[in-house]
PDB file of N, CA and C in Angstrom:
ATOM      1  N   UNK A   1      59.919 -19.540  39.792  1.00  0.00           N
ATOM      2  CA  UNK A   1      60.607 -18.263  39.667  1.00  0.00           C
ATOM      3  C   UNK A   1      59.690 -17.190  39.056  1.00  0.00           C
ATOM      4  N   UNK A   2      59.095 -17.686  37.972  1.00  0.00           N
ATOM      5  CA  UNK A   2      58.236 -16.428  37.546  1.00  0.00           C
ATOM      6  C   UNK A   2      56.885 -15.904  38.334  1.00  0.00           C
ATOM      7  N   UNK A   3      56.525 -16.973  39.411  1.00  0.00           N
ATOM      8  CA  UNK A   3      55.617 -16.673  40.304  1.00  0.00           C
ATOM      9  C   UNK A   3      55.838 -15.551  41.340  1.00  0.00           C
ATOM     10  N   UNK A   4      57.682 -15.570  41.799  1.00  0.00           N
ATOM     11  CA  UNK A   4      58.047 -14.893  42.586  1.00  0.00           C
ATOM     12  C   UNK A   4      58.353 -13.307  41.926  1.00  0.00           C
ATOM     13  N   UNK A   5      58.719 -13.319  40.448  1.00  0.00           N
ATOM     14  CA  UNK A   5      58.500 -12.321  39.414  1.00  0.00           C
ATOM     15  C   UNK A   5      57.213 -11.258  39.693  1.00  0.00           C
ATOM     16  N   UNK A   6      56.257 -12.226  39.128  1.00  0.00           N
ATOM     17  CA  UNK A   6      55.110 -11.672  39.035  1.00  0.00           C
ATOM     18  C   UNK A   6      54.806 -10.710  40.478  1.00  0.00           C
ATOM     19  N   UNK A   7      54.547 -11.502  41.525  1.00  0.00           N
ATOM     20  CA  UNK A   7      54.127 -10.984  43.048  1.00  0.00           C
ATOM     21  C   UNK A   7      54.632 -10.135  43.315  1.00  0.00           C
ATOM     22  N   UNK A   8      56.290  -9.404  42.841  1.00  0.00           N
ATOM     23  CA  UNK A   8      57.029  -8.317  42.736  1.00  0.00           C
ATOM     24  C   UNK A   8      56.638  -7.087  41.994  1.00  0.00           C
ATOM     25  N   UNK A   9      56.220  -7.910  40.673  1.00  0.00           N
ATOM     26  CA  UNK A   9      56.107  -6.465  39.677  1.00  0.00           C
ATOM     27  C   UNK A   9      54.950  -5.649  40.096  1.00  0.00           C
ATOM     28  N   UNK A  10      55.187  -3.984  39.946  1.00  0.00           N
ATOM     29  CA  UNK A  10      54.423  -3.216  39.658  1.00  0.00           C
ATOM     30  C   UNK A  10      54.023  -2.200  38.673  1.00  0.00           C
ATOM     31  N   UNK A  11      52.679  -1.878  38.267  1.00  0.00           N
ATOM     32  CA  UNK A  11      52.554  -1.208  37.385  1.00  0.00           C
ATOM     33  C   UNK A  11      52.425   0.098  38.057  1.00  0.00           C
ATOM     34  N   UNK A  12      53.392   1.219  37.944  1.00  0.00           N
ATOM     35  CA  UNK A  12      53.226   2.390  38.746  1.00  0.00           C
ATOM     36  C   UNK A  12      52.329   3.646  38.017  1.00  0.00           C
ATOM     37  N   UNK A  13      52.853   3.583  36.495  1.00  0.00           N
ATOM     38  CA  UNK A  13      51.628   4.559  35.675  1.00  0.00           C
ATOM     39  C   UNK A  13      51.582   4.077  34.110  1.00  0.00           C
ATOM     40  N   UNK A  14      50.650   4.648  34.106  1.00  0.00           N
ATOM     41  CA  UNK A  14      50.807   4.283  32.327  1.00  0.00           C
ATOM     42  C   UNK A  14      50.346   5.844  31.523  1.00  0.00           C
ATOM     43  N   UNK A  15      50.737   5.934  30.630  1.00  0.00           N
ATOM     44  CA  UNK A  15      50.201   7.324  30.042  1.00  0.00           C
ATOM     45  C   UNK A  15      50.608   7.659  28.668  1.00  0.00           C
ATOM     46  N   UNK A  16      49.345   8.029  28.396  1.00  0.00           N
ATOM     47  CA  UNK A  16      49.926   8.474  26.778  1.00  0.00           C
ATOM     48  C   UNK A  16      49.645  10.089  26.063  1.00  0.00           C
ATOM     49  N   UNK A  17      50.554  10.417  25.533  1.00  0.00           N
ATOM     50  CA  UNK A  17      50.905  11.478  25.042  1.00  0.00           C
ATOM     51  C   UNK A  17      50.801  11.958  23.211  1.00  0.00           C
ATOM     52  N   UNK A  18      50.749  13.137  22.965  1.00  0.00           N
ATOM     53  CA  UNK A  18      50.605  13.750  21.803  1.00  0.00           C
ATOM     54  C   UNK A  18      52.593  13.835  21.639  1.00  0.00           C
ATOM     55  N   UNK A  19      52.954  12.891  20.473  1.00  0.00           N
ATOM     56  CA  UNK A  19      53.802  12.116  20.299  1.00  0.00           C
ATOM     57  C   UNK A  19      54.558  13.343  19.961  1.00  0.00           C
ATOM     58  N   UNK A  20      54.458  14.484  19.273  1.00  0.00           N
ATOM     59  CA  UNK A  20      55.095  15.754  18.916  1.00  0.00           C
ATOM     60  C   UNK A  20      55.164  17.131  20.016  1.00  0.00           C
ATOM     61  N   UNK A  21      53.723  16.924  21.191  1.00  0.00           N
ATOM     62  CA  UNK A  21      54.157  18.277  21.450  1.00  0.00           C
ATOM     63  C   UNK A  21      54.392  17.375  23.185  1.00  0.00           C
ATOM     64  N   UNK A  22      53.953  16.665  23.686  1.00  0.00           N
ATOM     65  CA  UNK A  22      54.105  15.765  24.457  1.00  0.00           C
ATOM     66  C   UNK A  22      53.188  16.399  25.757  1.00  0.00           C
ATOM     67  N   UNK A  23      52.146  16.554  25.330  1.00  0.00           N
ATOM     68  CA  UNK A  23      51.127  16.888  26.110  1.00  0.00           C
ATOM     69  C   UNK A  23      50.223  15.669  26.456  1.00  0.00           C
ATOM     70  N   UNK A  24      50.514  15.556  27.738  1.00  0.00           N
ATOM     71  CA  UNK A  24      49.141  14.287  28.122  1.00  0.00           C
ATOM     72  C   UNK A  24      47.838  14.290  27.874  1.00  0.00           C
ATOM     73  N   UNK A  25      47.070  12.682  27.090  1.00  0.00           N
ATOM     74  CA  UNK A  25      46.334  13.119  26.664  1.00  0.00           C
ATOM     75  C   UNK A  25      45.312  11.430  28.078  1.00  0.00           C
ATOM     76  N   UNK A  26      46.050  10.850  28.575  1.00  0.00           N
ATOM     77  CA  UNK A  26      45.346  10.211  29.091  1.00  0.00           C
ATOM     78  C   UNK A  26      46.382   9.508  30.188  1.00  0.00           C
ATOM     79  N   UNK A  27      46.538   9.572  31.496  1.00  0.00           N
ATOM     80  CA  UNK A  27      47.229   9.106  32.541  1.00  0.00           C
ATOM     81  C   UNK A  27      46.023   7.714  33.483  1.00  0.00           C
ATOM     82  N   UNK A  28      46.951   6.994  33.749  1.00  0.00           N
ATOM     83  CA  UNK A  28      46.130   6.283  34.563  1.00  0.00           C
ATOM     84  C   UNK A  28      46.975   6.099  36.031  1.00  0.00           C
ATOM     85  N   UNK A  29      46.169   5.631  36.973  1.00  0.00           N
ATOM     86  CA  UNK A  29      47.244   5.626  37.999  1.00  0.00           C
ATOM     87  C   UNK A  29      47.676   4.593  38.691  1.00  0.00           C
ATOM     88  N   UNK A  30      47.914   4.241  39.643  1.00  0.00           N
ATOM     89  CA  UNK A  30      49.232   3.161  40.135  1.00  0.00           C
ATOM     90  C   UNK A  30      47.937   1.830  39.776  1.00  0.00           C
ATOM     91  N   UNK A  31      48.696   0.828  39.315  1.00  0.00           N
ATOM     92  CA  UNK A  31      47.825  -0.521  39.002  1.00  0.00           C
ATOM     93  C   UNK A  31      48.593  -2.060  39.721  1.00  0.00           C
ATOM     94  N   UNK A  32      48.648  -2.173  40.736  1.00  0.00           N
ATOM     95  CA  UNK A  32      49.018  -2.622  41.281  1.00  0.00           C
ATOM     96  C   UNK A  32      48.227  -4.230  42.205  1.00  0.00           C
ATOM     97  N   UNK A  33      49.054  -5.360  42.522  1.00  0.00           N
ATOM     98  CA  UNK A  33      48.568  -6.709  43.260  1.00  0.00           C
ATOM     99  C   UNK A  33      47.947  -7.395  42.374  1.00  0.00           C
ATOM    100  N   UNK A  34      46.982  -8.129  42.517  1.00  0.00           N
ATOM    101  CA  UNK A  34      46.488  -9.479  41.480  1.00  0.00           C
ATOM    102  C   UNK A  34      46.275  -9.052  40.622  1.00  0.00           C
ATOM    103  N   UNK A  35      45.179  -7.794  40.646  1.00  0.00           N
ATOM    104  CA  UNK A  35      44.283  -7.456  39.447  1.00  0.00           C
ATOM    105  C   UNK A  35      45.300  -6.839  38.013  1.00  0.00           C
ATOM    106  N   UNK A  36      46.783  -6.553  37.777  1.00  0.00           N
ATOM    107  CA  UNK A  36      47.361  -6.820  36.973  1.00  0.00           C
ATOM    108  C   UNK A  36      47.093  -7.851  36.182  1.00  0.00           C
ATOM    109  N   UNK A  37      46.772  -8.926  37.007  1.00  0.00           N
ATOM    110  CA  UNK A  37      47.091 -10.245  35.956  1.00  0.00           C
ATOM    111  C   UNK A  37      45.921 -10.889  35.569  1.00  0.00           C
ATOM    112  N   UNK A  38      44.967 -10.260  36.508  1.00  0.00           N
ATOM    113  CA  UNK A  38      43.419 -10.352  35.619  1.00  0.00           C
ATOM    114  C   UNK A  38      42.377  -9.621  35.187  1.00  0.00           C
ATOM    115  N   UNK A  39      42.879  -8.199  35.457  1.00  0.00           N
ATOM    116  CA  UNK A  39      41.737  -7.531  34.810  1.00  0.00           C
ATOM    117  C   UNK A  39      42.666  -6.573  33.896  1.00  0.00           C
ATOM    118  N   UNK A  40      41.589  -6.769  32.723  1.00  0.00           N
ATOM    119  CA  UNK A  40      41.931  -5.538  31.810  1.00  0.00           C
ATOM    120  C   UNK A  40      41.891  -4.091  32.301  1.00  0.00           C
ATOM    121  N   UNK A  41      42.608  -3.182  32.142  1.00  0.00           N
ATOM    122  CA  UNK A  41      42.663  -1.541  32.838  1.00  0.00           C
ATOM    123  C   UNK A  41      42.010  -0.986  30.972  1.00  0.00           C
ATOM    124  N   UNK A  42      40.245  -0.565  31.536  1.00  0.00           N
ATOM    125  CA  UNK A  42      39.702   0.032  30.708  1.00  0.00           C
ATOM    126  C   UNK A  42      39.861   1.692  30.715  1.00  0.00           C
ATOM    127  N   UNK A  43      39.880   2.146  29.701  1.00  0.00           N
ATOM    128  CA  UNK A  43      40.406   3.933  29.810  1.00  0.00           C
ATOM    129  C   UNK A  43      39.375   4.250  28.477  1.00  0.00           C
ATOM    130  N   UNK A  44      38.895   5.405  29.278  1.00  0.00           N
ATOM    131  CA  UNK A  44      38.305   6.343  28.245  1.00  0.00           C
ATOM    132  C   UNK A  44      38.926   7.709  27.663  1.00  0.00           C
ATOM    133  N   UNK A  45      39.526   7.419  26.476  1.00  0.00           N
ATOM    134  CA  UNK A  45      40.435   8.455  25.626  1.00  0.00           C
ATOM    135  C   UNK A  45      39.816   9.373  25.410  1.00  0.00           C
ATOM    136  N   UNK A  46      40.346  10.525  25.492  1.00  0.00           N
ATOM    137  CA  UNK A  46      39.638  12.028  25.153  1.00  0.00           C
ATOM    138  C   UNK A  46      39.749  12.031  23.133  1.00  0.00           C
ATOM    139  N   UNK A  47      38.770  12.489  22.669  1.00  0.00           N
ATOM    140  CA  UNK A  47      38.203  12.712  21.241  1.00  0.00           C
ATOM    141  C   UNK A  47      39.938  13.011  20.656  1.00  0.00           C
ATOM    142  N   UNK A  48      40.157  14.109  21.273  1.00  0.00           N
ATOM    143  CA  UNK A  48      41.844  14.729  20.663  1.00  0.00           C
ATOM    144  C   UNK A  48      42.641  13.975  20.449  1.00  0.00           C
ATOM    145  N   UNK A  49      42.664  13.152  20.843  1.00  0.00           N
ATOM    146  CA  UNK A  49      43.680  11.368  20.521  1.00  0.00           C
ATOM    147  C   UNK A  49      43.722  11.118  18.911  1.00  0.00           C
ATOM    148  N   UNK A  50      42.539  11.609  18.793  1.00  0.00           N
ATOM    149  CA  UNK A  50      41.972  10.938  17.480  1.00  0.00           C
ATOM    150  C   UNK A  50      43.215  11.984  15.893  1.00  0.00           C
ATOM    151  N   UNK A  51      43.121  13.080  16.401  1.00  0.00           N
ATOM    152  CA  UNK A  51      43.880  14.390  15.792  1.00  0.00           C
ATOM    153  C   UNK A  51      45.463  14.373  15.849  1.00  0.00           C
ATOM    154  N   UNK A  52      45.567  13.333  16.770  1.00  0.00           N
ATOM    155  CA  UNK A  52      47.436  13.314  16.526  1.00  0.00           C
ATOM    156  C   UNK A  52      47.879  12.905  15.622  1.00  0.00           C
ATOM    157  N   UNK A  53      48.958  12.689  14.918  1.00  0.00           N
ATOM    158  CA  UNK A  53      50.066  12.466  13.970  1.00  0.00           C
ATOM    159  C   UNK A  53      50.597  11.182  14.346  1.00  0.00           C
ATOM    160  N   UNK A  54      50.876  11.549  15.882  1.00  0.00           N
ATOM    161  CA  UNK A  54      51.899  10.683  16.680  1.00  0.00           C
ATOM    162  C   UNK A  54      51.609  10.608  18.025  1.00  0.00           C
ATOM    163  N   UNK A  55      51.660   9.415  18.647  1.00  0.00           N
ATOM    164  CA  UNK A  55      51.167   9.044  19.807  1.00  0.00           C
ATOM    165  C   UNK A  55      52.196   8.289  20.770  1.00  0.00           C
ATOM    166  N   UNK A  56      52.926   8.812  21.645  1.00  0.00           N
ATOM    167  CA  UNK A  56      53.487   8.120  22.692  1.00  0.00           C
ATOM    168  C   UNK A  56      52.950   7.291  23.572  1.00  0.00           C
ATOM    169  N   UNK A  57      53.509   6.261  23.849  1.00  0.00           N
ATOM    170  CA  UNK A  57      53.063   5.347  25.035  1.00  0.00           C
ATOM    171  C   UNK A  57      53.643   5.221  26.117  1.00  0.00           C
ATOM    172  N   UNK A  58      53.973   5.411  27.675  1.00  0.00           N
ATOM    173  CA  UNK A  58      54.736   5.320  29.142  1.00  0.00           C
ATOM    174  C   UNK A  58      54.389   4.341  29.717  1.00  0.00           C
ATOM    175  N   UNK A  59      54.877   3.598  30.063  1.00  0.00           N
ATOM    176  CA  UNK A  59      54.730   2.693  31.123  1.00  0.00           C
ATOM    177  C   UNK A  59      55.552   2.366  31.853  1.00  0.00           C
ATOM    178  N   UNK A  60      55.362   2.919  33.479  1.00  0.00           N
ATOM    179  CA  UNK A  60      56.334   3.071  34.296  1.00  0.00           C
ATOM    180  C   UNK A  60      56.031   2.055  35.207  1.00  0.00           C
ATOM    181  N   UNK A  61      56.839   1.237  35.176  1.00  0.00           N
ATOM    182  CA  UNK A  61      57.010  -0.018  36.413  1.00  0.00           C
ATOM    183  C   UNK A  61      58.304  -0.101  37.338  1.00  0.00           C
ATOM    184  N   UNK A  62      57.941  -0.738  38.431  1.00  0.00           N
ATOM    185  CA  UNK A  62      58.995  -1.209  39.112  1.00  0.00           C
ATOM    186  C   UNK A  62      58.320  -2.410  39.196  1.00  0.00           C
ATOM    187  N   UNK A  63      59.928  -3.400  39.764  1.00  0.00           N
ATOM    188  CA  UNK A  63      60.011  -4.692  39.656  1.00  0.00           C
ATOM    189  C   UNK A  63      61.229  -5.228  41.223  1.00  0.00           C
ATOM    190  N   UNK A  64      60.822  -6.121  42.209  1.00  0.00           N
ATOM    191  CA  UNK A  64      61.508  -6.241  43.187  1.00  0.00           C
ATOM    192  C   UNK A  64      62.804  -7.233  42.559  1.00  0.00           C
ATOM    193  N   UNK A  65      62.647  -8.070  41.618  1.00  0.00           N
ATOM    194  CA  UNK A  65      63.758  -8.928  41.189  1.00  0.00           C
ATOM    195  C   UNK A  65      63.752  -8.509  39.923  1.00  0.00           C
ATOM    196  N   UNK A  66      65.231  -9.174  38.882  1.00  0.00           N
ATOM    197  CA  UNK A  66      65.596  -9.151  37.993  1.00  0.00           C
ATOM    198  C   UNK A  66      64.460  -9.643  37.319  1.00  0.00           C
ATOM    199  N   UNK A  67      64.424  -8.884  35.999  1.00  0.00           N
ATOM    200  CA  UNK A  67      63.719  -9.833  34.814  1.00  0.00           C
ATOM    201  C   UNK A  67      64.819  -9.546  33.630  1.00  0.00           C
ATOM    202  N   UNK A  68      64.830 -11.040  32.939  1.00  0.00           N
ATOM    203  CA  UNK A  68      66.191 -10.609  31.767  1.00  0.00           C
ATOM    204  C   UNK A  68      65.366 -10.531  30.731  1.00  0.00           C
ATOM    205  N   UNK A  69      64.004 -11.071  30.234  1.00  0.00           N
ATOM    206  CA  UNK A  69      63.376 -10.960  29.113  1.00  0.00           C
ATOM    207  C   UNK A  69      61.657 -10.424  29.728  1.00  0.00           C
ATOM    208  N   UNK A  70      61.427  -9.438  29.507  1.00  0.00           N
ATOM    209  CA  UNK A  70      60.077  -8.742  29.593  1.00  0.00           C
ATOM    210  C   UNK A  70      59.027  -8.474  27.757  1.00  0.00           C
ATOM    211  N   UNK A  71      58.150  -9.081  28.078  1.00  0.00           N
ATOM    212  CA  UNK A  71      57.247  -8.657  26.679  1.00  0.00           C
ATOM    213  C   UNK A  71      56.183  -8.336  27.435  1.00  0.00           C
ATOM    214  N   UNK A  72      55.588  -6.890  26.949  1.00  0.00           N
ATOM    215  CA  UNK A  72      54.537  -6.332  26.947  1.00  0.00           C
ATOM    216  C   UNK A  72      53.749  -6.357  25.981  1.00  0.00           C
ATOM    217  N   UNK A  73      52.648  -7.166  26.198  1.00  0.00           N
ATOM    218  CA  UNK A  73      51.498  -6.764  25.170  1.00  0.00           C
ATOM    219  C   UNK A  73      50.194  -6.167  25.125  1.00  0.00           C
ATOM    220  N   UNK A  74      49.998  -5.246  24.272  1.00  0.00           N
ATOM    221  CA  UNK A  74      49.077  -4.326  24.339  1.00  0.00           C
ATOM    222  C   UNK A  74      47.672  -4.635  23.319  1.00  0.00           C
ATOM    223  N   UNK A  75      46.429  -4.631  23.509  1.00  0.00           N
ATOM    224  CA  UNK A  75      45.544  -4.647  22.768  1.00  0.00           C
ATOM    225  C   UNK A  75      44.570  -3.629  22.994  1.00  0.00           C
ATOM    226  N   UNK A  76      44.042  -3.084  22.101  1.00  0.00           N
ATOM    227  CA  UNK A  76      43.186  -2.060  22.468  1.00  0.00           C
ATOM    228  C   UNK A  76      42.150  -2.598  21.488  1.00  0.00           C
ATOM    229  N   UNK A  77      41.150  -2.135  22.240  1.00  0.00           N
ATOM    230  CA  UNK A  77      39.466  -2.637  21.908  1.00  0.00           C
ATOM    231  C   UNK A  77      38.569  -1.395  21.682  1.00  0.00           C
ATOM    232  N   UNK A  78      37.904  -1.462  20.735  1.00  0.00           N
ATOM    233  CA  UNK A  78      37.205  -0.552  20.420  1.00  0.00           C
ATOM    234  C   UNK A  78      35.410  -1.184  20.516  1.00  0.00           C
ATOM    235  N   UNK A  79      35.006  -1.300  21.517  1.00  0.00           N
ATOM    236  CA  UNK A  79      33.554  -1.644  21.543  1.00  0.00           C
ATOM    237  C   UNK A  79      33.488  -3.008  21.440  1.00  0.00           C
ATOM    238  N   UNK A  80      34.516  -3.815  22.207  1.00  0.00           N
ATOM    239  CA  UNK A  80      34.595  -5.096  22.642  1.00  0.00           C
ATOM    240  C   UNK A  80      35.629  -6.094  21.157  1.00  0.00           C
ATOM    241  N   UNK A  81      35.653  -5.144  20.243  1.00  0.00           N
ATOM    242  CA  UNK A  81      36.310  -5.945  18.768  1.00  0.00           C
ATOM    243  C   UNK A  81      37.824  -5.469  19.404  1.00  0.00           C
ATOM    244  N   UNK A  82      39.137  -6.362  19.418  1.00  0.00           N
ATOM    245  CA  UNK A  82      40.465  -5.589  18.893  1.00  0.00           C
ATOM    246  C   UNK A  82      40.707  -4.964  17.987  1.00  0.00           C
ATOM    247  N   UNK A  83      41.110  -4.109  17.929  1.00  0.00           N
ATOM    248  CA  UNK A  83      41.371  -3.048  16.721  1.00  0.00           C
ATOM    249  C   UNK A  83      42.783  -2.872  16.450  1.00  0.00           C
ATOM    250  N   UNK A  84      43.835  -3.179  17.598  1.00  0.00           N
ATOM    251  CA  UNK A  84      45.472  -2.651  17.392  1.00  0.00           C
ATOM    252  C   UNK A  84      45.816  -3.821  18.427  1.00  0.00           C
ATOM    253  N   UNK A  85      46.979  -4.977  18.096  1.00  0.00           N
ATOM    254  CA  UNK A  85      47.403  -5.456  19.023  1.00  0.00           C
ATOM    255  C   UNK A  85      49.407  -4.799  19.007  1.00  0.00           C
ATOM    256  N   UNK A  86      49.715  -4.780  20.146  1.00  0.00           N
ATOM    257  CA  UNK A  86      51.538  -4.828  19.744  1.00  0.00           C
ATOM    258  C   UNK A  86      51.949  -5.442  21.026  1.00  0.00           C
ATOM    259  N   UNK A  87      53.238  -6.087  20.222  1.00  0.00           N
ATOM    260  CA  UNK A  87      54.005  -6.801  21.047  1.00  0.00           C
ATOM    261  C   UNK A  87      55.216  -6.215  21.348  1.00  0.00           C
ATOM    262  N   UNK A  88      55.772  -5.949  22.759  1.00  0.00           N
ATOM    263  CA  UNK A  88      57.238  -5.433  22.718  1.00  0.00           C
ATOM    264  C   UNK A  88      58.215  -6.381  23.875  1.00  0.00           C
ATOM    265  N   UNK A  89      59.534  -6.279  23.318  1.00  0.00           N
ATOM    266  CA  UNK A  89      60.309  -7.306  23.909  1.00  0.00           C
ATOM    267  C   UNK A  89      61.153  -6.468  24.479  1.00  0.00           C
ATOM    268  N   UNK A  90      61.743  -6.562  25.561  1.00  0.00           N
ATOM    269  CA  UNK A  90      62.660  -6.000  26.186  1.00  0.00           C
ATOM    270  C   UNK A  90      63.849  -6.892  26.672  1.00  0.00           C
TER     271      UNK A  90
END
């Protein structure tokens, strides 16, 4: 079942924002078929990231079947070290 999950889901965008005025500060675009499930999606953040307060995160997917429990996890790397991991449950 989760095989038939997976082959469904898509990652349609991801993007993150200046958490107060909600100005995009980095969009990526449709991420879609195997390479979801094996390659890391590397992004180069603009300097101004650095100056926010508050930082939003988007991640817009579709999915062809039900999922009743979804966790997203996020790690971000700073020059190959993790620096921030989070876990979210849906």
């Amino acid at each position: 079942c989760h095989a038939k999950i997976a082959k469904g889901f898509f990652i349609n965008s991801m993007n993150m924002r200046d958490g107060r005025t909600g100005e995009f500060l980095w969009e990526s675009g449709s991420w879609v078929g195997e390479k979801i499930w094996i390659n890391e999606l590397k992004a180069t953040l603009p300097t101004a990231i650095l100056e926010c307060d508050v930082i939003s995160r988007e991640l817009i997917f579709s999915t062809e079947r039900e999922i009743s429990h979804l966790k997203l996890m996020q790690r971000v790397k700073l020059h190959g070290s993790c620096v921030e991991e989070w876990s979210f449950d849906f």
